[in-house]
N, C-alpha and C. Protein backbone atom coordinates (compact mmCIF):
# COMPACT_ATOMS: atom_id res chain seq x y z
N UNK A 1 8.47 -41.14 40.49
CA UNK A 1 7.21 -40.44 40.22
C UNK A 1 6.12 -41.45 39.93
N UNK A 2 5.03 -41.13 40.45
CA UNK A 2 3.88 -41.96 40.44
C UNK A 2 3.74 -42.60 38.40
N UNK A 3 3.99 -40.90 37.69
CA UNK A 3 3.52 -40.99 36.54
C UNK A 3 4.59 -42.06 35.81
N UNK A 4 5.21 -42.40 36.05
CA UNK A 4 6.04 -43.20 35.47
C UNK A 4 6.19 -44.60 36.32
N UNK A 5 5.56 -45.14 37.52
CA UNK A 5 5.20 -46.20 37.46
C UNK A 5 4.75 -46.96 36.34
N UNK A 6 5.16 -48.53 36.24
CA UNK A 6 4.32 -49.09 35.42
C UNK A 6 3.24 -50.23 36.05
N UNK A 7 2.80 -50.42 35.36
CA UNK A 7 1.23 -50.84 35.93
C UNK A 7 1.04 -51.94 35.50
N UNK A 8 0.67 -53.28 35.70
CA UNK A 8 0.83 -54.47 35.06
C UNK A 8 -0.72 -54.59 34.90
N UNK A 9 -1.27 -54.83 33.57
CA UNK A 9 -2.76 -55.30 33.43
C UNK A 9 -2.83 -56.68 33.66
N UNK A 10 -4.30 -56.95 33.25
CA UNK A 10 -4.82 -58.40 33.12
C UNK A 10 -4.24 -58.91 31.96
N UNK A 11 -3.80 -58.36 31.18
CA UNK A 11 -3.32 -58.86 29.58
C UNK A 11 -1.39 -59.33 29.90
N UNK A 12 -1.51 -59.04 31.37
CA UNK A 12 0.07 -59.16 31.17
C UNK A 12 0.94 -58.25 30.66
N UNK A 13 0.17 -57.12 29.67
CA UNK A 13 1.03 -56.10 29.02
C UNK A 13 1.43 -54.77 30.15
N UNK A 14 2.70 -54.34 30.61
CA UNK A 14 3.08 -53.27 31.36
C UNK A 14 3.05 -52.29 30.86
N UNK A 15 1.78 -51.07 31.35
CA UNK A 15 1.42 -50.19 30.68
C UNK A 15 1.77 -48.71 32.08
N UNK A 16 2.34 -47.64 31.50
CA UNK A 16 2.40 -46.90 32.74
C UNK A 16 1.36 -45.96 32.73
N UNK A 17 1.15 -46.07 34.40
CA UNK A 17 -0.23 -44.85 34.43
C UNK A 17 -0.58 -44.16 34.28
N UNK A 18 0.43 -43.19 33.89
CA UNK A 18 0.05 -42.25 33.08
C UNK A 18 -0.27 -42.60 31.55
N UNK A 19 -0.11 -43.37 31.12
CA UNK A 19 -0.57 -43.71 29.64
C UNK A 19 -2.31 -44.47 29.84
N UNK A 20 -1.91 -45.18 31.12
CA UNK A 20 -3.54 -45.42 31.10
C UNK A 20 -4.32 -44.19 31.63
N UNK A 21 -3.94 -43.32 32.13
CA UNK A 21 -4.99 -41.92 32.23
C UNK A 21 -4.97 -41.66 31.29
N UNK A 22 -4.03 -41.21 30.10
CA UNK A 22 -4.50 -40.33 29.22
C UNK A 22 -5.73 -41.61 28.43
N UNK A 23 -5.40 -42.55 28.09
CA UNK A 23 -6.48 -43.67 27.46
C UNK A 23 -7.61 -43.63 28.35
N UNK A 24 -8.01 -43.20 29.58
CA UNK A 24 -9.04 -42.86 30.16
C UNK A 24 -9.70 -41.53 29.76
N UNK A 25 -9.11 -40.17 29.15
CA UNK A 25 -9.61 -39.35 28.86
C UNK A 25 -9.82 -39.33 27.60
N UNK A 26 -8.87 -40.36 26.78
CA UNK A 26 -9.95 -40.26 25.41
C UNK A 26 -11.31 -41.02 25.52
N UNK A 27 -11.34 -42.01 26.17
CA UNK A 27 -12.72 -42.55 26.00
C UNK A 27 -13.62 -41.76 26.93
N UNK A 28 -13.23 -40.98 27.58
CA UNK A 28 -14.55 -40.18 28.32
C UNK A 28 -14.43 -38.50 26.87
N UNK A 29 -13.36 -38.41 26.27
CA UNK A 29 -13.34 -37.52 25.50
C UNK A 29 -15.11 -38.13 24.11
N UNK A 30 -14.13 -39.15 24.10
CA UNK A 30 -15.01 -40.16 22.66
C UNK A 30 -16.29 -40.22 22.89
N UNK A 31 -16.62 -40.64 24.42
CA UNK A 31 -18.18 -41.01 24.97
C UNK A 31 -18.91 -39.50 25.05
N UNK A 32 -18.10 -38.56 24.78
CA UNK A 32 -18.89 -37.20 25.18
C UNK A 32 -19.58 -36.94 23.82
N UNK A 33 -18.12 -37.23 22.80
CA UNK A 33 -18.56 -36.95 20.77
C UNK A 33 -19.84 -37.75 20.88
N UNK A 34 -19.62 -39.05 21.13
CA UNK A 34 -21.07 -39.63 20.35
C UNK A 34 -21.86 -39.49 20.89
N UNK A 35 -21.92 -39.22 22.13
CA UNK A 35 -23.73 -38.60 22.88
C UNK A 35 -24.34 -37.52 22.17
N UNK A 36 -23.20 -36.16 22.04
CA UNK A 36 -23.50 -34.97 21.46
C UNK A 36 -24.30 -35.66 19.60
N UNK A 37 -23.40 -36.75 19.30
CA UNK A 37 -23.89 -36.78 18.00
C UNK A 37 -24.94 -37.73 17.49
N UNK A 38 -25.26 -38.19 18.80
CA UNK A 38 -26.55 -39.16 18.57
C UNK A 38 -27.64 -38.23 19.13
N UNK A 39 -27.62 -36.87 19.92
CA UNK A 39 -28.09 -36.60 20.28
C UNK A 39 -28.90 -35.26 19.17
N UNK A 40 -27.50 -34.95 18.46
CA UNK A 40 -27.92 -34.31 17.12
C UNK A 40 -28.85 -35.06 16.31
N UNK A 41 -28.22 -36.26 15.96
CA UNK A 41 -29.29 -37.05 14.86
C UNK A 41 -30.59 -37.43 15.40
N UNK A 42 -31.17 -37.18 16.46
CA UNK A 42 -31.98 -37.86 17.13
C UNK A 42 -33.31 -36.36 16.67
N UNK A 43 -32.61 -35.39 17.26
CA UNK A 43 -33.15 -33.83 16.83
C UNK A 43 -33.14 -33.91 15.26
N UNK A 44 -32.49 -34.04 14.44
CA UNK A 44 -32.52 -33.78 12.92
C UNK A 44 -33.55 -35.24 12.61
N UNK A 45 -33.71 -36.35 13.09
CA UNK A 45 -34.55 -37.28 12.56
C UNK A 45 -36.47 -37.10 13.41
N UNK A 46 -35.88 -36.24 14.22
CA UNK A 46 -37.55 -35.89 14.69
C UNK A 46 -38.35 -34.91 14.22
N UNK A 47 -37.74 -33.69 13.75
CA UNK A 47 -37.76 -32.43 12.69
C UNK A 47 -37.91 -33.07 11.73
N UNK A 48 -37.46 -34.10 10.82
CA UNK A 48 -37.79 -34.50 9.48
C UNK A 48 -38.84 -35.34 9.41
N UNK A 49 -39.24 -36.05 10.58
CA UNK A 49 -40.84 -36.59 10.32
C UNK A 49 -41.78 -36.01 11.17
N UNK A 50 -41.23 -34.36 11.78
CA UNK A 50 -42.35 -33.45 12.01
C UNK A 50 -42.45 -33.06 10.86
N UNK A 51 -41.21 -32.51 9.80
CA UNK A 51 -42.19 -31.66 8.28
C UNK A 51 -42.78 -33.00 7.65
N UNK A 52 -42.14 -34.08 7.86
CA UNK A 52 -43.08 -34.86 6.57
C UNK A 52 -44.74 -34.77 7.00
N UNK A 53 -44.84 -34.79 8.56
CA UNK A 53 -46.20 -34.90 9.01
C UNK A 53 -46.74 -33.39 8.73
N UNK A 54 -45.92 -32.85 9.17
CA UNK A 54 -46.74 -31.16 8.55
C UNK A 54 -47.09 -31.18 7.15
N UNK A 55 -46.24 -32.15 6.16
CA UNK A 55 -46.48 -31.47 4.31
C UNK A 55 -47.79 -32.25 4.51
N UNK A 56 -47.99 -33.99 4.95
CA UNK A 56 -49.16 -34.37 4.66
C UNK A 56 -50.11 -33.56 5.30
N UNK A 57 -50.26 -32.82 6.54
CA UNK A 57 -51.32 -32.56 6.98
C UNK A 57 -51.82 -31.19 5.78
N UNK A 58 -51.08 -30.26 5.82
CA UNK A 58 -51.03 -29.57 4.47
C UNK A 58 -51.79 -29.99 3.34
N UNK A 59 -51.62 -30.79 2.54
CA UNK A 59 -51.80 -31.81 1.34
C UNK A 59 -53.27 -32.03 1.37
N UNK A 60 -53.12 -32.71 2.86
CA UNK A 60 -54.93 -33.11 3.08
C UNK A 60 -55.58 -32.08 3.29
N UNK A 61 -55.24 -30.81 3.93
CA UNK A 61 -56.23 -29.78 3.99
C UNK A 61 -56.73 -29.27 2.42
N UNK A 62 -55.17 -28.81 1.90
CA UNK A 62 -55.85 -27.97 0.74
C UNK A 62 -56.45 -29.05 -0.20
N UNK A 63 -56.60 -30.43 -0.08
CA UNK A 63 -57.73 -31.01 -0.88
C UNK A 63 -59.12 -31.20 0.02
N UNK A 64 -59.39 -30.97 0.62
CA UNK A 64 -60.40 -30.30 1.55
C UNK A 64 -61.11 -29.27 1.24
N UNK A 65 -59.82 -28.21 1.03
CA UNK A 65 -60.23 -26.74 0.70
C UNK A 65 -59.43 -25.71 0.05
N UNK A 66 -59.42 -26.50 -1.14
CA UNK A 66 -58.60 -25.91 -2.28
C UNK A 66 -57.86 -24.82 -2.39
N UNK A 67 -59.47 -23.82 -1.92
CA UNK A 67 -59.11 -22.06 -1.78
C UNK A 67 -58.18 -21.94 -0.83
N UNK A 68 -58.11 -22.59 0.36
CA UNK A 68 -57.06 -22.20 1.49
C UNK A 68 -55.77 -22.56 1.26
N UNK A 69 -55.45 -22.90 -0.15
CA UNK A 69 -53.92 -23.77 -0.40
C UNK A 69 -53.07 -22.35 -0.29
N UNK A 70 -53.06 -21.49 -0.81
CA UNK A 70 -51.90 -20.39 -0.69
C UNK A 70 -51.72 -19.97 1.34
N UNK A 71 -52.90 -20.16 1.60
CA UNK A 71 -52.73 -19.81 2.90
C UNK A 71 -52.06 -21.02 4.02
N UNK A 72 -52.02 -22.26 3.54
CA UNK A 72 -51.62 -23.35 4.18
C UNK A 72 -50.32 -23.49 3.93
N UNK A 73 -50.21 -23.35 2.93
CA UNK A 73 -48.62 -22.85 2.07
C UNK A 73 -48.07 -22.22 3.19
N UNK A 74 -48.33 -21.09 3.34
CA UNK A 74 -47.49 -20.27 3.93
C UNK A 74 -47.52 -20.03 5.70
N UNK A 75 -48.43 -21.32 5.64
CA UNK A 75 -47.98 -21.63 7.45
C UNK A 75 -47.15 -22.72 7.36
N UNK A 76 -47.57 -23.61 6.87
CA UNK A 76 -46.44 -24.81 6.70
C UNK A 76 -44.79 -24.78 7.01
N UNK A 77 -44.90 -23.13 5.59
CA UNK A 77 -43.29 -23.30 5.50
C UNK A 77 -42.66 -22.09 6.47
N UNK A 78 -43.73 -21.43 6.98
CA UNK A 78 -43.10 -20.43 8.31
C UNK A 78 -42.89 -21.23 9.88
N UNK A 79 -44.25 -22.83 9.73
CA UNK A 79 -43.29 -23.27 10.52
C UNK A 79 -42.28 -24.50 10.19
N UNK A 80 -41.86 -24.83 9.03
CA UNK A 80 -40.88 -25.24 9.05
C UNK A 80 -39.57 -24.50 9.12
N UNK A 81 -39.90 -23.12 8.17
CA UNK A 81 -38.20 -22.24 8.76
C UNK A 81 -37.90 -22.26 9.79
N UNK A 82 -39.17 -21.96 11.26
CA UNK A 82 -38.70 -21.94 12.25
C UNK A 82 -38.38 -22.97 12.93
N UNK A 83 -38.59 -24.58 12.66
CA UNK A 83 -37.97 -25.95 13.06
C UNK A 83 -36.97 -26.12 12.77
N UNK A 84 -36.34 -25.34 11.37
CA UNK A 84 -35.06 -25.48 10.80
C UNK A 84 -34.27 -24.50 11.67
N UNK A 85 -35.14 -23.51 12.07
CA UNK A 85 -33.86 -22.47 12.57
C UNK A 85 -33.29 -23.42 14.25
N UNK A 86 -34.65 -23.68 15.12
CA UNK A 86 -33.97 -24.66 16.13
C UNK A 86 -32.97 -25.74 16.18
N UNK A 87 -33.18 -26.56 14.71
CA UNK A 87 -32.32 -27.69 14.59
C UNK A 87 -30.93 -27.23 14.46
N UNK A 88 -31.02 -25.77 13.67
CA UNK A 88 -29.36 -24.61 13.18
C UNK A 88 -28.74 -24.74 14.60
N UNK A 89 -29.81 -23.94 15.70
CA UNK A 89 -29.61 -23.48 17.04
C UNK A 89 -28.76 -24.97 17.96
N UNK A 90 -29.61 -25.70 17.68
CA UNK A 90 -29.47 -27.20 18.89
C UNK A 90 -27.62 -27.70 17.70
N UNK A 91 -27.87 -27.02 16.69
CA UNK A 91 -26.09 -28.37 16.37
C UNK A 91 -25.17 -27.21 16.81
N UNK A 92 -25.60 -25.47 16.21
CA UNK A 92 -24.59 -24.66 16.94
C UNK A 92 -24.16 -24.98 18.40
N UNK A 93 -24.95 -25.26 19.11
CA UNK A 93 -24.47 -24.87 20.50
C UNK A 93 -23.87 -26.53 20.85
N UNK A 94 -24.00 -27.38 20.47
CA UNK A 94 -23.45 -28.36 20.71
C UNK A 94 -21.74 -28.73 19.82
N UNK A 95 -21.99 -27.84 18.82
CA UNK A 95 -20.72 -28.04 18.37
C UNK A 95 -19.57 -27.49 19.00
């Protein structure tokens, strides 16, 4: 059977081919995890210096215009729930 050939590497070590396929599907297994998870952190680190840029822009308005602070308030954090709910969305579906 093919799968039980053994296979001589460059290292000299006799490895059979079927052991080097399956060692081929973990690293295409492995290379899939860390894309998905660099690809997560990449989304969770762009969301966190969109709210930091949203609180300052916030900050600077209502010292601008004091009176509008309850109303800036409450855009701010309706759109941050909804950045948070995408970032929920983008790790669900990747997990």
């Amino acid at each position: 059977m093919s799968n039980t050939l053994p296979v001589r590497r460059n290292s000299g070590v006799v490895v059979r081919a079927s052991t080097l396929r399956a060692i081929r599907q973990v690293d295409a297994a492995v290379r899939t995890e860390q894309a998905m998870l660099s690809g997560q952190a990449r989304v969770g680190l762009w969301a966190m210096q969109e709210a930091m840029d949203l609180k300052a822009v916030q900050h600077e308005l209502e010292q601008l215009n004091p009176d509008a602070t309850e109303v800036l308030a409450i855009l701010a954090n309706t759109t941050l729930r909804c950045m948070t709910r995408i970032v929920e969305r983008f790790g669900q579906e990747s997990c």
